[in-house]
C-alpha atoms as a PDB file:
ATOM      1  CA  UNK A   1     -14.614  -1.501 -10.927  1.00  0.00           C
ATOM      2  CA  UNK A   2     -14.904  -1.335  -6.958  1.00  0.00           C
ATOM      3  CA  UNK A   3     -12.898  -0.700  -3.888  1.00  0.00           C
ATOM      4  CA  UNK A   4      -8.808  -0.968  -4.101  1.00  0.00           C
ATOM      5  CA  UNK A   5      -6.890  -0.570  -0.795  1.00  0.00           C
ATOM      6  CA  UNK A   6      -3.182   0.691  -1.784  1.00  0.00           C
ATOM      7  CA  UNK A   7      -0.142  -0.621   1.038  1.00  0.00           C
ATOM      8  CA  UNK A   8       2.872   1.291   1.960  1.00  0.00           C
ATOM      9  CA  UNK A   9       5.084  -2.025   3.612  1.00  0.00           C
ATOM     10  CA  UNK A  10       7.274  -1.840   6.092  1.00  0.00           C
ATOM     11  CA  UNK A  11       8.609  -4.377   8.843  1.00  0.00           C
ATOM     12  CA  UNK A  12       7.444  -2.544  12.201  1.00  0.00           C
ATOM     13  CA  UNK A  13       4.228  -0.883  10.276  1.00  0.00           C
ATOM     14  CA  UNK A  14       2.022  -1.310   7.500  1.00  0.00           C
ATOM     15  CA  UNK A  15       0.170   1.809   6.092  1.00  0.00           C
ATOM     16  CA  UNK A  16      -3.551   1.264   4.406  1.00  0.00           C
ATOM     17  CA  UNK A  17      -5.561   3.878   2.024  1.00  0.00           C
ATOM     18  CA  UNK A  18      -8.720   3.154   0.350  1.00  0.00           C
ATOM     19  CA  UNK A  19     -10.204   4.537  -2.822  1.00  0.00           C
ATOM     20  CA  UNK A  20     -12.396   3.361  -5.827  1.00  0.00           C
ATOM     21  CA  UNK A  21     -12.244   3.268  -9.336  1.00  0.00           C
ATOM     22  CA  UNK A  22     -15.231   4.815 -10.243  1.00  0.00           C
ATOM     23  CA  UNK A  23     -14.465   8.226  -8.140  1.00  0.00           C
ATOM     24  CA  UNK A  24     -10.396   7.705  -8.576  1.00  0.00           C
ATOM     25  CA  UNK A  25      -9.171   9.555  -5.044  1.00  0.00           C
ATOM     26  CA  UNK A  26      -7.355   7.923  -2.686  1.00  0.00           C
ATOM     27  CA  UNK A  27      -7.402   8.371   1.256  1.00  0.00           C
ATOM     28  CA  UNK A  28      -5.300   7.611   4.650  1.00  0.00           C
ATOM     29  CA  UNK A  29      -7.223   4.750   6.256  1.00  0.00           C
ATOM     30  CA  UNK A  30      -5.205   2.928   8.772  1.00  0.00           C
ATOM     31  CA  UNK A  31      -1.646   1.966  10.289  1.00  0.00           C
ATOM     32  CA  UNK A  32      -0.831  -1.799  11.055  1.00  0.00           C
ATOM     33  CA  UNK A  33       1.506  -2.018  13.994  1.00  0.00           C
ATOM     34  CA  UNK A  34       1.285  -5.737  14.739  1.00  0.00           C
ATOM     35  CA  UNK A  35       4.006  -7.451  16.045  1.00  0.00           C
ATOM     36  CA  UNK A  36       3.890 -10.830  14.496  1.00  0.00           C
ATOM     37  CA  UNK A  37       3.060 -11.311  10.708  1.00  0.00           C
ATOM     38  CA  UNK A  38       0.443 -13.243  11.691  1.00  0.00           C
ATOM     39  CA  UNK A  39      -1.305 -10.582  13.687  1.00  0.00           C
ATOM     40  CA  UNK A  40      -0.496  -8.365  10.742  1.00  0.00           C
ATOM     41  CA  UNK A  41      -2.220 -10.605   8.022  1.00  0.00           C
ATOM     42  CA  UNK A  42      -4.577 -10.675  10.297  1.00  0.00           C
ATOM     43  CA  UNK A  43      -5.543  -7.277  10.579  1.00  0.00           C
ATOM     44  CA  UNK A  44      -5.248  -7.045   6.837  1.00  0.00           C
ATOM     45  CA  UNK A  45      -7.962 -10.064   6.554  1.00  0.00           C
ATOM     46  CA  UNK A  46     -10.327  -7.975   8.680  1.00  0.00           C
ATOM     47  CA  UNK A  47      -9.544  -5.130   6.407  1.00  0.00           C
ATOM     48  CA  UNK A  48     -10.396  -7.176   3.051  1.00  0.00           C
ATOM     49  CA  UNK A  49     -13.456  -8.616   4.340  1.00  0.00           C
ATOM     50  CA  UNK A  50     -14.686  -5.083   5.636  1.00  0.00           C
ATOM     51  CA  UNK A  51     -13.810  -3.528   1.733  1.00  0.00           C
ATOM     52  CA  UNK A  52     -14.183  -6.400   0.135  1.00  0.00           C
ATOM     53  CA  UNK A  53     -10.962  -4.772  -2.286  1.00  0.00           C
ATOM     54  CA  UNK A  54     -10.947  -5.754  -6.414  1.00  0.00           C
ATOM     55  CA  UNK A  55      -7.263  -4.724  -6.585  1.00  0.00           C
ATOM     56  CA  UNK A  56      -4.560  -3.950  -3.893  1.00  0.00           C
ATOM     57  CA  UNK A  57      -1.511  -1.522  -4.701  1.00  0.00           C
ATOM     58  CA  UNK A  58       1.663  -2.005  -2.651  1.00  0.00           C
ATOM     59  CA  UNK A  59       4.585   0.482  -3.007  1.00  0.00           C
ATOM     60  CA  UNK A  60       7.367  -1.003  -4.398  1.00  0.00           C
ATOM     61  CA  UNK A  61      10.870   1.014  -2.665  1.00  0.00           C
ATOM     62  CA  UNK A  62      13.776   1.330  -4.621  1.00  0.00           C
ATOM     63  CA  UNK A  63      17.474   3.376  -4.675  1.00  0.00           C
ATOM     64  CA  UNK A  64      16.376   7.023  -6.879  1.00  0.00           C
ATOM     65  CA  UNK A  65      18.630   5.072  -9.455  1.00  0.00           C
ATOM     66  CA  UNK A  66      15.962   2.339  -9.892  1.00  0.00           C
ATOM     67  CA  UNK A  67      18.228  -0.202  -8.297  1.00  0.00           C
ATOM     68  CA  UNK A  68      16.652  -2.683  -6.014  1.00  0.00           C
ATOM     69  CA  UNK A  69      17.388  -3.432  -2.355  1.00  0.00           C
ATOM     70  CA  UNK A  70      16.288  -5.510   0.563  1.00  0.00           C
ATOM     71  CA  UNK A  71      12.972  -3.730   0.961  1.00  0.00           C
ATOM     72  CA  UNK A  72      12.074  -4.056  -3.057  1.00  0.00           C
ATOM     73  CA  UNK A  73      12.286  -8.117  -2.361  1.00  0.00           C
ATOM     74  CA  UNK A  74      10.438  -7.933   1.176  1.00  0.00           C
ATOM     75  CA  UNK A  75       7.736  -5.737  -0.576  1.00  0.00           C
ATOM     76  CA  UNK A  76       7.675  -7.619  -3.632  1.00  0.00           C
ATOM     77  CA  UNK A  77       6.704 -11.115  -1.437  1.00  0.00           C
ATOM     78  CA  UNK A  78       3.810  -9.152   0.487  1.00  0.00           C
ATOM     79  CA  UNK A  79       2.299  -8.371  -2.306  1.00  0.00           C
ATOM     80  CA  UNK A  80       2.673 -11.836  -3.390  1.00  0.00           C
ATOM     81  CA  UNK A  81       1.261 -12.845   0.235  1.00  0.00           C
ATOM     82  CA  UNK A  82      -1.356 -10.782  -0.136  1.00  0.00           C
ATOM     83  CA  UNK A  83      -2.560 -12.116  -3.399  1.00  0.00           C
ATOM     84  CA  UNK A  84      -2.613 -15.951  -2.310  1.00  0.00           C
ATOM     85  CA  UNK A  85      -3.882 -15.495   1.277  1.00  0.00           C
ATOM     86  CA  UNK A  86      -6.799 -13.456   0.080  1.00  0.00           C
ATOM     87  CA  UNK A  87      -7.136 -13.983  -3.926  1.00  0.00           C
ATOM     88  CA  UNK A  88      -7.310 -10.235  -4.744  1.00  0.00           C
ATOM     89  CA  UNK A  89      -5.293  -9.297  -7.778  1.00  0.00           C
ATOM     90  CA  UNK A  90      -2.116  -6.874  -6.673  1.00  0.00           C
ATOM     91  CA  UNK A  91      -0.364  -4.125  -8.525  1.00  0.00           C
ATOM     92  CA  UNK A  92       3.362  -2.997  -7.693  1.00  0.00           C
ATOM     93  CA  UNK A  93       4.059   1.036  -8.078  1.00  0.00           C
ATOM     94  CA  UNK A  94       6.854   2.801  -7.818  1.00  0.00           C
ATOM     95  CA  UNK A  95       7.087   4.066  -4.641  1.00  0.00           C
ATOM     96  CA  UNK A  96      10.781   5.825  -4.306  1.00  0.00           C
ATOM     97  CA  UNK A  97       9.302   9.510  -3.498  1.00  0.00           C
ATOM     98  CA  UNK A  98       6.030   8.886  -1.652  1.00  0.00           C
ATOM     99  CA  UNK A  99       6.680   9.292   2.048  1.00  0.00           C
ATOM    100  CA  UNK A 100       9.483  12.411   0.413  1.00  0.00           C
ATOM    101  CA  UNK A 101       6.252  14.325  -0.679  1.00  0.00           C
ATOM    102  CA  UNK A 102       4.637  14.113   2.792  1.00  0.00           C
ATOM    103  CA  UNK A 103       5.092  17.629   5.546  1.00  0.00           C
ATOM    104  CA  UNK A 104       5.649  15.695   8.894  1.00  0.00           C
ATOM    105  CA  UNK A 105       7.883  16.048  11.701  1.00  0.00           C
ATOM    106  CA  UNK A 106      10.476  13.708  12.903  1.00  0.00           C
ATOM    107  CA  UNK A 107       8.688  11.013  15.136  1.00  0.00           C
ATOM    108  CA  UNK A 108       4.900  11.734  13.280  1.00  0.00           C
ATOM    109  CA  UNK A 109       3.456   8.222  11.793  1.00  0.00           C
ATOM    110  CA  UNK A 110       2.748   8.845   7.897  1.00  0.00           C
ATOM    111  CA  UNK A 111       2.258   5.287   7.062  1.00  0.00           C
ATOM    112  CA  UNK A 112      -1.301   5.677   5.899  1.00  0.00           C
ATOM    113  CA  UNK A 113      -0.494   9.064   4.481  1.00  0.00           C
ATOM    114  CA  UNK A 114       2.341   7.299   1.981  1.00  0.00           C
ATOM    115  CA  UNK A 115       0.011   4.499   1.480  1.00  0.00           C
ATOM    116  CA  UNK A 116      -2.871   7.097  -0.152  1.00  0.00           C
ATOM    117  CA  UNK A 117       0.029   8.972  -2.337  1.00  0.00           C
ATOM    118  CA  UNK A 118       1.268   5.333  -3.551  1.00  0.00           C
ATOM    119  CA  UNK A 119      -2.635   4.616  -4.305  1.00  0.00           C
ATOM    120  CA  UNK A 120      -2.792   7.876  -6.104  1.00  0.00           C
ATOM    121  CA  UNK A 121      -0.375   7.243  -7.994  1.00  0.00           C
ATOM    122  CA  UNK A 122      -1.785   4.038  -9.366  1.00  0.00           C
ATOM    123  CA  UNK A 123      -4.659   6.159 -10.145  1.00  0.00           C
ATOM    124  CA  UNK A 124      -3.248   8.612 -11.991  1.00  0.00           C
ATOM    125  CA  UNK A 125      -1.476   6.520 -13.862  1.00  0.00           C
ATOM    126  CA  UNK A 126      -4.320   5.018 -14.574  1.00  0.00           C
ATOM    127  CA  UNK A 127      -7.135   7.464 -15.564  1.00  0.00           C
ATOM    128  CA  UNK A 128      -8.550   6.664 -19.322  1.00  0.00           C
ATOM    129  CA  UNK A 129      -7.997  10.625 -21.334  1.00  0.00           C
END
């Protein structure tokens, strides 16, 4: 039970929702546009100890086949990262149609917005019946 923060990866920005697992809704919290990794783990460490997360969701990209790529290994070792830099168990979803579902316009940062639809996900997949 607690806080989860869900993470749509990607190498120039890093979206951030929030939920809980007692009300099971996810929302758009931030975008990370660091430019070093460092400044990016570090923004993340400021968001941890603010939520103090029991679980962290990272979208996991892959080809609509199910095929991984280049991002599926990059996202796949920030989760990892995440996991030993901050010792808060981390979840991989499925994340090959979340930014799809989103109504933006070309140019419009939807980071965040992917990152609560990934969250959401794990929630929904995860809701006792």
């Amino acid at each position: 039970m607690g806080t989860v923060l869900g993470f749509d990866f990607g190498l120039k920005r890093i979206g951030v929702a929030v939920g809980n697992t007692l009300l099971k809704q996810a929302q758009p919290l931030t975008i990370i546009s660091a430019a070093t990794n460092e400044a990016k783990f570090a923004a993340i460490a400021e968001l941890v100890r603010q939520w103090e997360p029991s679980l962290c969701i990272v979208g996991l990209p892959r080809h609509p086949d199910g095929a991984e790529h280049e991002m599926t290994v990059r996202c796949r070792r920030f989760a990892n990262q995440l996991h030993g830099r901050f010792d808060v168990a981390t979840v991989l979803v499925d994340e090959r149609y979340s930014s799809a579902v989103i109504s933006h316009q070309r140019g419009d940062l939807i980071d965040d917005q992917a990152a609560a639809i990934i969250l959401q996900q794990y929630f929904n997949d995860h809701t006792q019946s």
